[in-house]
C-alpha atoms as a PDB file:
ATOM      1  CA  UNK A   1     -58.012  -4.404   1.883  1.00  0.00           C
ATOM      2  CA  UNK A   2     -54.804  -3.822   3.182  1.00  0.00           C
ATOM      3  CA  UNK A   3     -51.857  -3.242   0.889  1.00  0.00           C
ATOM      4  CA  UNK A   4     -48.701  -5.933   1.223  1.00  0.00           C
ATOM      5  CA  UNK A   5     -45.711  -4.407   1.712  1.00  0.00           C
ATOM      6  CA  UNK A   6     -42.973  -5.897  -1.077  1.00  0.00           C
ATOM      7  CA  UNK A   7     -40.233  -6.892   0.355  1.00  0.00           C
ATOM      8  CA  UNK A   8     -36.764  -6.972  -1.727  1.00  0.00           C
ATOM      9  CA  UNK A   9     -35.732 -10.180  -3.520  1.00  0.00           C
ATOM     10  CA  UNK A  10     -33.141 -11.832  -1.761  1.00  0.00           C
ATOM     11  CA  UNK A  11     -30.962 -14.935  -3.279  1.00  0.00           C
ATOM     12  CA  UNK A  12     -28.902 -17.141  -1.110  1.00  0.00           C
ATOM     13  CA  UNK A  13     -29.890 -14.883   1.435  1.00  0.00           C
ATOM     14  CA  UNK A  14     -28.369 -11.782   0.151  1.00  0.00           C
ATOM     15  CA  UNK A  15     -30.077  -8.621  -0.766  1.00  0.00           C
ATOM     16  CA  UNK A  16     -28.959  -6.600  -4.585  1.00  0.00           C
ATOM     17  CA  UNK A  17     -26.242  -4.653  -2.329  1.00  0.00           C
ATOM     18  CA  UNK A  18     -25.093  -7.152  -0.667  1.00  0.00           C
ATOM     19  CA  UNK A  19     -24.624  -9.125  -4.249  1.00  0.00           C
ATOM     20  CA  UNK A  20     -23.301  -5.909  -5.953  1.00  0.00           C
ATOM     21  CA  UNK A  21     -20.798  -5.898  -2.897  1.00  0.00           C
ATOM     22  CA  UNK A  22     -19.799  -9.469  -3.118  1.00  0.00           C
ATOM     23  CA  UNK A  23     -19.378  -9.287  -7.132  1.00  0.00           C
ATOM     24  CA  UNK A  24     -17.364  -6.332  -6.775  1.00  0.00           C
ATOM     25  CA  UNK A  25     -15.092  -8.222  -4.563  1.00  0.00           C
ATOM     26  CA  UNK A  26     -14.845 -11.459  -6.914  1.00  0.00           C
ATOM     27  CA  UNK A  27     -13.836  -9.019  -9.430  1.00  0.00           C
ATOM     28  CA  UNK A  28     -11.302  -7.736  -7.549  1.00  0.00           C
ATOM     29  CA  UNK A  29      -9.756 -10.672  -5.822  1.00  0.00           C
ATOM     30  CA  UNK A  30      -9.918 -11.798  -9.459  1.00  0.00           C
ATOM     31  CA  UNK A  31      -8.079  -8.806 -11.241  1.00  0.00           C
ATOM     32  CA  UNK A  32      -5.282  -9.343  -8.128  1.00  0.00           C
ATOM     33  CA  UNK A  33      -4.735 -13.108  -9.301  1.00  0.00           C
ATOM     34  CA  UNK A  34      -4.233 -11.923 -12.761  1.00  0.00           C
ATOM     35  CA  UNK A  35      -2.538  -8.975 -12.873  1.00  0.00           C
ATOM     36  CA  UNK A  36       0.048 -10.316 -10.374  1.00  0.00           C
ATOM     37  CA  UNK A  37       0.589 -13.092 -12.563  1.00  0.00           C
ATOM     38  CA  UNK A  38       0.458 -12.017 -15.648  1.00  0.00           C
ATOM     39  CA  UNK A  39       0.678  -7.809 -15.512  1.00  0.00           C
ATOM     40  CA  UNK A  40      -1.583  -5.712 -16.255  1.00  0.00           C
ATOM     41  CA  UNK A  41      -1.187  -5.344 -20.206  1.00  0.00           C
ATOM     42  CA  UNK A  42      -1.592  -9.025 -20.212  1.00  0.00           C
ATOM     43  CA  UNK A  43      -5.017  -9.450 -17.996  1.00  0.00           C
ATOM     44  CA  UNK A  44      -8.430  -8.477 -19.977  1.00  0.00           C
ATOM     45  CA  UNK A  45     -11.674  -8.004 -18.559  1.00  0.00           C
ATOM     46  CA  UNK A  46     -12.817 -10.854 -20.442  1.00  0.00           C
ATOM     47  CA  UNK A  47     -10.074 -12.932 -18.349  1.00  0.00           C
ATOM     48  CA  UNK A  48     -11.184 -11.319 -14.803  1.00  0.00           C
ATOM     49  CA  UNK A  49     -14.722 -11.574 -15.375  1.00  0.00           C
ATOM     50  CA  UNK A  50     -14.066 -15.824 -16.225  1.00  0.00           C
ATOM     51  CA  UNK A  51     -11.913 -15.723 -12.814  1.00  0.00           C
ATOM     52  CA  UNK A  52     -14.634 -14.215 -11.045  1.00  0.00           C
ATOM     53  CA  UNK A  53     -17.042 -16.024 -12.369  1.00  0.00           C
ATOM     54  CA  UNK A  54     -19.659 -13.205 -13.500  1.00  0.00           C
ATOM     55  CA  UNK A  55     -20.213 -11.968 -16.622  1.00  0.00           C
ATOM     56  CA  UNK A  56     -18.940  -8.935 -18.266  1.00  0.00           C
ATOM     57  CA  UNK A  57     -21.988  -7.070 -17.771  1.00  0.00           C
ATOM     58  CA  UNK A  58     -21.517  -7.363 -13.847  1.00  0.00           C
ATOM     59  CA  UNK A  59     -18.439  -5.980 -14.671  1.00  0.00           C
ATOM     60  CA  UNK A  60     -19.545  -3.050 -16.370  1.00  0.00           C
ATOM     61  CA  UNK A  61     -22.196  -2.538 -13.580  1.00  0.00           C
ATOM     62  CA  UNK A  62     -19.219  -1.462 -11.159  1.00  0.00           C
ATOM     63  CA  UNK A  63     -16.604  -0.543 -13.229  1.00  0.00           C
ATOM     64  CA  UNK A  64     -16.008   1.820 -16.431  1.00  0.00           C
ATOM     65  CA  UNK A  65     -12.861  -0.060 -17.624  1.00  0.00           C
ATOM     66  CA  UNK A  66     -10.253  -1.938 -16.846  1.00  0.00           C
ATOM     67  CA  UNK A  67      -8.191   0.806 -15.500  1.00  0.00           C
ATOM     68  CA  UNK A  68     -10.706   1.661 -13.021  1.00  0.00           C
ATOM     69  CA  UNK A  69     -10.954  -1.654 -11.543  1.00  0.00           C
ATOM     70  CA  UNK A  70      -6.949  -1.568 -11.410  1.00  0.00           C
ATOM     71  CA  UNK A  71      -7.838   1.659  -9.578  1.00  0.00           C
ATOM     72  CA  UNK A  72     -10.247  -0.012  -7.216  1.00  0.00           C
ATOM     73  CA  UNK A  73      -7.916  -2.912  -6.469  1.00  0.00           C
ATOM     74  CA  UNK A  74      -4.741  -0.599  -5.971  1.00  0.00           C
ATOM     75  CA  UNK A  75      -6.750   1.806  -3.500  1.00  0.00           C
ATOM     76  CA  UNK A  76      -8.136  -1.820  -1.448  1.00  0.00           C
ATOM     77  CA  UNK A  77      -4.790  -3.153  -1.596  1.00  0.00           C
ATOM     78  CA  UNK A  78      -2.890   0.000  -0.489  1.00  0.00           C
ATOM     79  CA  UNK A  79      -5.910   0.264   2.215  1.00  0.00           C
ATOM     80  CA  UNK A  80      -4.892  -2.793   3.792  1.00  0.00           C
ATOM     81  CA  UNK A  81      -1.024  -1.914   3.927  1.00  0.00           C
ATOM     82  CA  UNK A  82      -1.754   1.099   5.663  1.00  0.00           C
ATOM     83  CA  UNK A  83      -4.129  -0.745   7.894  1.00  0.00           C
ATOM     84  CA  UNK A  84      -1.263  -2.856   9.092  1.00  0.00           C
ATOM     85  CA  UNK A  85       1.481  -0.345   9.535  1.00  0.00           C
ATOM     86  CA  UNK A  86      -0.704   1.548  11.522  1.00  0.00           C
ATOM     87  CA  UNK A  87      -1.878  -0.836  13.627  1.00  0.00           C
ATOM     88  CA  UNK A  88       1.723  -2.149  14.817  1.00  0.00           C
ATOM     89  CA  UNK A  89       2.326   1.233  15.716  1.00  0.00           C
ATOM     90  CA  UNK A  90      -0.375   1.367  17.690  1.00  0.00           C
ATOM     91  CA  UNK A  91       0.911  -1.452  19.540  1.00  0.00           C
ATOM     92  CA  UNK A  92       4.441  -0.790  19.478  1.00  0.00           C
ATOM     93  CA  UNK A  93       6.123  -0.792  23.019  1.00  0.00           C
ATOM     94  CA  UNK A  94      10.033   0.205  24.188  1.00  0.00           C
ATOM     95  CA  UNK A  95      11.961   2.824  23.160  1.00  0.00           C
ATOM     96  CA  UNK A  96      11.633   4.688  19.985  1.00  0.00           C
ATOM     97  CA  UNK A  97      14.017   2.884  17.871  1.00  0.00           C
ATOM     98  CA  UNK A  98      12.579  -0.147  18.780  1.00  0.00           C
ATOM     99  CA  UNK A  99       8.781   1.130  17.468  1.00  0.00           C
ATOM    100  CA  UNK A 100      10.598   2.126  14.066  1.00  0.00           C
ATOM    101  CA  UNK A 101      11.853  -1.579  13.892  1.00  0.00           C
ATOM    102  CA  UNK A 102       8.722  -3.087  15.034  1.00  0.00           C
ATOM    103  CA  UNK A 103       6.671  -0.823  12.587  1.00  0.00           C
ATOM    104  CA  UNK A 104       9.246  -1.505   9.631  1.00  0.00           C
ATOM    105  CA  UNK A 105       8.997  -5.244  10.508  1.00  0.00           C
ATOM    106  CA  UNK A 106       4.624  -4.250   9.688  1.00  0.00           C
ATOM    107  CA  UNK A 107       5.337  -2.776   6.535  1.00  0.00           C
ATOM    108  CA  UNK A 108       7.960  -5.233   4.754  1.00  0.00           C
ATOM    109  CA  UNK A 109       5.565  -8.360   5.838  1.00  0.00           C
ATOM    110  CA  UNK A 110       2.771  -6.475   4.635  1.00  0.00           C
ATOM    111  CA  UNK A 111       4.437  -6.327   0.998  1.00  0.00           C
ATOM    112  CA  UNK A 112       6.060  -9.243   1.159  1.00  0.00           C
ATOM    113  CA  UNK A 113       4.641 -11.924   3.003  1.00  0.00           C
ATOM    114  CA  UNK A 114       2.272 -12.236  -0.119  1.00  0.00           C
ATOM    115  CA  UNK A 115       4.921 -11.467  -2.985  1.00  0.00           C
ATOM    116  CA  UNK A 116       1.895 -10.549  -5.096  1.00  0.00           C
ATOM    117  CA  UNK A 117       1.324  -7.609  -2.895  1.00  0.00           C
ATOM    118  CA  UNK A 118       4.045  -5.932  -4.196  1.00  0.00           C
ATOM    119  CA  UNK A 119       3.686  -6.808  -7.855  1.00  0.00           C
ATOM    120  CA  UNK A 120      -0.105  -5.126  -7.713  1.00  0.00           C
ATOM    121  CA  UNK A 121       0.916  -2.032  -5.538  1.00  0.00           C
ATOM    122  CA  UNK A 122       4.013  -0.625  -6.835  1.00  0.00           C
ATOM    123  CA  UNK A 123       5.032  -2.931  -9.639  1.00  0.00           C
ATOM    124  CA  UNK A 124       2.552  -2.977 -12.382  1.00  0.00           C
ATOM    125  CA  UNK A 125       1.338   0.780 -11.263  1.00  0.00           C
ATOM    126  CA  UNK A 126       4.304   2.980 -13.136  1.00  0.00           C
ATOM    127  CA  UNK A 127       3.552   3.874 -16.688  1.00  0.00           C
ATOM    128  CA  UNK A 128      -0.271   2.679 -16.822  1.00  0.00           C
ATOM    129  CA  UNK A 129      -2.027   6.049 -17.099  1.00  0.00           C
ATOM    130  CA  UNK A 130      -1.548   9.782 -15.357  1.00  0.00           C
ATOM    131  CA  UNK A 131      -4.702   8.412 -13.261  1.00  0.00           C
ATOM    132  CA  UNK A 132      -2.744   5.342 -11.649  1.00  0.00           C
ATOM    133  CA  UNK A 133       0.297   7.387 -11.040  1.00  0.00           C
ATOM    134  CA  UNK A 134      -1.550  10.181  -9.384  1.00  0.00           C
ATOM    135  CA  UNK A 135      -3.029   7.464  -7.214  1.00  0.00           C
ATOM    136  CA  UNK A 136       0.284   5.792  -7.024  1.00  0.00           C
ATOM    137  CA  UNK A 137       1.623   9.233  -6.266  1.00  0.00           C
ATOM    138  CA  UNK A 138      -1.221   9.849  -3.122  1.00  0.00           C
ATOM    139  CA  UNK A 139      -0.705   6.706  -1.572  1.00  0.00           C
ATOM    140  CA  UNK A 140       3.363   7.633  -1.758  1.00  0.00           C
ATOM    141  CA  UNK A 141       2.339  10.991  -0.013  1.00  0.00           C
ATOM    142  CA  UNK A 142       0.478   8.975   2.864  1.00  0.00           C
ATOM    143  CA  UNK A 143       3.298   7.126   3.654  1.00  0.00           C
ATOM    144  CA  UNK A 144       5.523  10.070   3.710  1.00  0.00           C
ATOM    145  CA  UNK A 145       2.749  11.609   5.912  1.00  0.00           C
ATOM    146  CA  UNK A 146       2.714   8.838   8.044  1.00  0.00           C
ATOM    147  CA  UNK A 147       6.611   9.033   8.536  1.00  0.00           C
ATOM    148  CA  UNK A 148       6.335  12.513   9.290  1.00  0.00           C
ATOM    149  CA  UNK A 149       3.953  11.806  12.507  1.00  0.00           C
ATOM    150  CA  UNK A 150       6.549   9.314  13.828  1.00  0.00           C
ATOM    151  CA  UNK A 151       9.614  11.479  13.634  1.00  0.00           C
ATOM    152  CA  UNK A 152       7.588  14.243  15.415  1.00  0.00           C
ATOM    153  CA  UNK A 153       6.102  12.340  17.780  1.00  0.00           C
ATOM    154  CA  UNK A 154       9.057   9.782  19.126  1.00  0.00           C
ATOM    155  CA  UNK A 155      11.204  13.037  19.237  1.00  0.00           C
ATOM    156  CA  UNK A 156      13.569  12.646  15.959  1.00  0.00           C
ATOM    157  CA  UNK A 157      12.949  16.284  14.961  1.00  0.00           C
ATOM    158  CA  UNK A 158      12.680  19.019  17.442  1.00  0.00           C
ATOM    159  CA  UNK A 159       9.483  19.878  18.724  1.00  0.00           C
ATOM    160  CA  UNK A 160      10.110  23.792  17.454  1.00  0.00           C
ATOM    161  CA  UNK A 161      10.347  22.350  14.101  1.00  0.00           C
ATOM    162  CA  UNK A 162      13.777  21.655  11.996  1.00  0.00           C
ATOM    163  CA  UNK A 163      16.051  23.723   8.546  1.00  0.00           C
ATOM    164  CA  UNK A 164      15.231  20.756   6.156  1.00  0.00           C
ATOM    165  CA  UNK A 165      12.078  19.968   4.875  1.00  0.00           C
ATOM    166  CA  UNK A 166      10.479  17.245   6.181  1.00  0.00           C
ATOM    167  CA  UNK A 167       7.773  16.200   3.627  1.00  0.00           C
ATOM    168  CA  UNK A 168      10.780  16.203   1.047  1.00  0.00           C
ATOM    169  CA  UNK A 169      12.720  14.252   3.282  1.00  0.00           C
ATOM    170  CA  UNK A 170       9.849  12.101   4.025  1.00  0.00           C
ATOM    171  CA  UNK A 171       9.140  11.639   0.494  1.00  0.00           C
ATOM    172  CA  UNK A 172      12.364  10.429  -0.650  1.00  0.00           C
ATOM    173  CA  UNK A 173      12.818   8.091   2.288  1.00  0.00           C
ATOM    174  CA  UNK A 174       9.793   6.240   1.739  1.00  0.00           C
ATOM    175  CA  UNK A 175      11.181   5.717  -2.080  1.00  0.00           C
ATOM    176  CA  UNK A 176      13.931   4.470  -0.479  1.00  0.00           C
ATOM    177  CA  UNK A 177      12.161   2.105   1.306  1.00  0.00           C
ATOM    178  CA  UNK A 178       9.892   1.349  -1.691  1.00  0.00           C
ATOM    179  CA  UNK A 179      13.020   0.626  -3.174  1.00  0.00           C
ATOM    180  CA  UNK A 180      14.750  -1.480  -1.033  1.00  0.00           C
ATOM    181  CA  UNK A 181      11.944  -4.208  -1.025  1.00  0.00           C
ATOM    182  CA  UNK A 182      11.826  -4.372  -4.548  1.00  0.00           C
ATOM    183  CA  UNK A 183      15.406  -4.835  -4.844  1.00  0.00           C
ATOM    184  CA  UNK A 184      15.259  -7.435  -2.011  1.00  0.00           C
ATOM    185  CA  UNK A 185      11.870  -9.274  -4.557  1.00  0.00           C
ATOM    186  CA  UNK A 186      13.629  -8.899  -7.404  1.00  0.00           C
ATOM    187  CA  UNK A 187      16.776 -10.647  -6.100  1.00  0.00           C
ATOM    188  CA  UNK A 188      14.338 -13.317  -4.346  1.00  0.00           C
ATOM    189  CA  UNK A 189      12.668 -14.337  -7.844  1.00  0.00           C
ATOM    190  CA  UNK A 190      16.087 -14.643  -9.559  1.00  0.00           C
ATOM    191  CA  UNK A 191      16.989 -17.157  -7.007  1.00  0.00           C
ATOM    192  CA  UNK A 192      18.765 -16.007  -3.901  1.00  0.00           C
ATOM    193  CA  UNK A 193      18.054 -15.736  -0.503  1.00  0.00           C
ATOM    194  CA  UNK A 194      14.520 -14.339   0.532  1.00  0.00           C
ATOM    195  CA  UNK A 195      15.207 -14.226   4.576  1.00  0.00           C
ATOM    196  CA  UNK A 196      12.799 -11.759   5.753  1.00  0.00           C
ATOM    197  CA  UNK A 197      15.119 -10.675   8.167  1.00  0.00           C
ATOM    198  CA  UNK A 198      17.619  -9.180   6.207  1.00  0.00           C
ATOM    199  CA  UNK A 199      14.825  -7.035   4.179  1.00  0.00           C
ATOM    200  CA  UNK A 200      14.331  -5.984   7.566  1.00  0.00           C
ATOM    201  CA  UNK A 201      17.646  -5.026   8.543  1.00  0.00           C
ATOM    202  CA  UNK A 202      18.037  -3.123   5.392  1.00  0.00           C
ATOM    203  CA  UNK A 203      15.216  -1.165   5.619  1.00  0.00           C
ATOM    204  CA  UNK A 204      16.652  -0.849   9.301  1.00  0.00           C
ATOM    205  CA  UNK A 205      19.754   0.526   8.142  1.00  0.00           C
ATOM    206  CA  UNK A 206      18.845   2.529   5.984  1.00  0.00           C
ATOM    207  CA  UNK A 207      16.122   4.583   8.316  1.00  0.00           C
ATOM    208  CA  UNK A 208      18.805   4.804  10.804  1.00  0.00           C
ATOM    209  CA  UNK A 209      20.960   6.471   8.573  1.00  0.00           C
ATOM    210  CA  UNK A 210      18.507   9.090   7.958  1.00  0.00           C
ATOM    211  CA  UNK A 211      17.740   9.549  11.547  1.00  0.00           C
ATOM    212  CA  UNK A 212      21.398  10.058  12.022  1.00  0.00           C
ATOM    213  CA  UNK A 213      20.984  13.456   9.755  1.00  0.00           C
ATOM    214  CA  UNK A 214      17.620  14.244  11.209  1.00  0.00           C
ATOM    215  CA  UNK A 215      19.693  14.555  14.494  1.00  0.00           C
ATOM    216  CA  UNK A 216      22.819  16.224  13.300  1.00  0.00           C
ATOM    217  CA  UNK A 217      20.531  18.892  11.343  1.00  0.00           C
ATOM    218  CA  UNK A 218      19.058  19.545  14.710  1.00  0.00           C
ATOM    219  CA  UNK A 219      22.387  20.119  16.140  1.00  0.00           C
ATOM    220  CA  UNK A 220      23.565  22.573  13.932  1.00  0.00           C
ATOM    221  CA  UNK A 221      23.136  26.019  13.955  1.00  0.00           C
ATOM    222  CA  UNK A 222      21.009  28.087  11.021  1.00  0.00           C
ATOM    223  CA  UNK A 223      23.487  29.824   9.430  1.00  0.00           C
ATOM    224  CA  UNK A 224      20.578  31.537   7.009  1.00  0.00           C
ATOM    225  CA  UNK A 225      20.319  33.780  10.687  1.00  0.00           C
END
């Protein structure tokens, strides 16, 4: 007699990964309501796991604690941003000032489009843990990584290198940024305008600025020689 091979259990047509994977993201899409309503002191696991409808053994199945789902739903989150600044790049045409307004354009929709983008990524992550700032702190250090690619390759820094350093420089320009838009959320919640448009402008502004010293450090001589 020929043995039958068992095949594994599927409900609603899903196999256990594919269930484990759709949990995971109920739980997360869950923790994002939350937290960005009520913070992240104020959101339990008890609370996500009644959002997500699962239990709190699911919950347990994919995450340690509450922090690491936080962790999970700040690296997805910051995933997607990256995604989408990267991909209007990609497709940014004309000159090069015009691909650092198309890609700034990316990144303030991005965070603000969905208000509760911001809250999850940069507002509720200070103070947490030394875990959520470190990976607060490495999704910072993409950015700035990411800034550094576009200055060297639209030709704001020489291409035999410049006398400032341009991870520092990168660094504190994407705080800037960071900066800027919440300003610009925290003066939309309190009631006054939220035009889009003049986030943009800002964060226009204020790049140009630093552009303007990129180029002027270029232009003058080392005196350290």
């Amino acid at each position: 007699m020929t043995s039958i091979e068992k095949r594994p259990r599927r409900i609603q047509g899903l196999d256990a990964e594919q269930r484990r994977a759709r949990r995971r993201e109920q739980i997360l899409h869950a923790a994002f309501e939350l937290i960005a309503a009520n913070g992240y002191p104020n959101t339990s696991i008890e609370q996500i796991c009644q959002t997500a409808l699962v239990g709190n053994k699911a919950f347990y199945e994919l995450f340690d604690s509450k922090e690491a789902c936080y962790l999970a739903l700040l690296q997805q989150v910051s995933e997607r941003l990256q995604a989408d600044v990267a991909a209007a790049l990609a497709r940014a045409q004309g000159d090069r000032d015009a691909v650092v307004v198309e890609t700034l354009s990316a990144f303030a929709h991005a965070l603000v489009d969905d208000p509760r983008v911001a809250i999850v990524t940069f507002g509720e992550a200070s103070a947490i843990s030394a875990t959520v700032e470190q990976q607060r702190r490495t999704n910072r250090r993409w950015a700035a990584e990411f800034l550094e690619t576009l200055w060297r390759d639209y030709g704001f820094v020489p291409a035999t290198g410049s006398r400032v350093d341009l991870h520092a420089l990168a660094v504190a320009t994407i705080g800037g940024l960071f900066d800027t838009v919440s300003d610009w959320l925290h003066h939309t919640t309190r009631g006054t305008s939220g035009d889009i448009d003049t986030l943009i402008r800002d964060l226009t502004a204020f790049t140009q600025i630093v552009h303007l010293g990129l180029g002027a450090a270029a232009r003058t001589p080392d005196s350290s020689h």
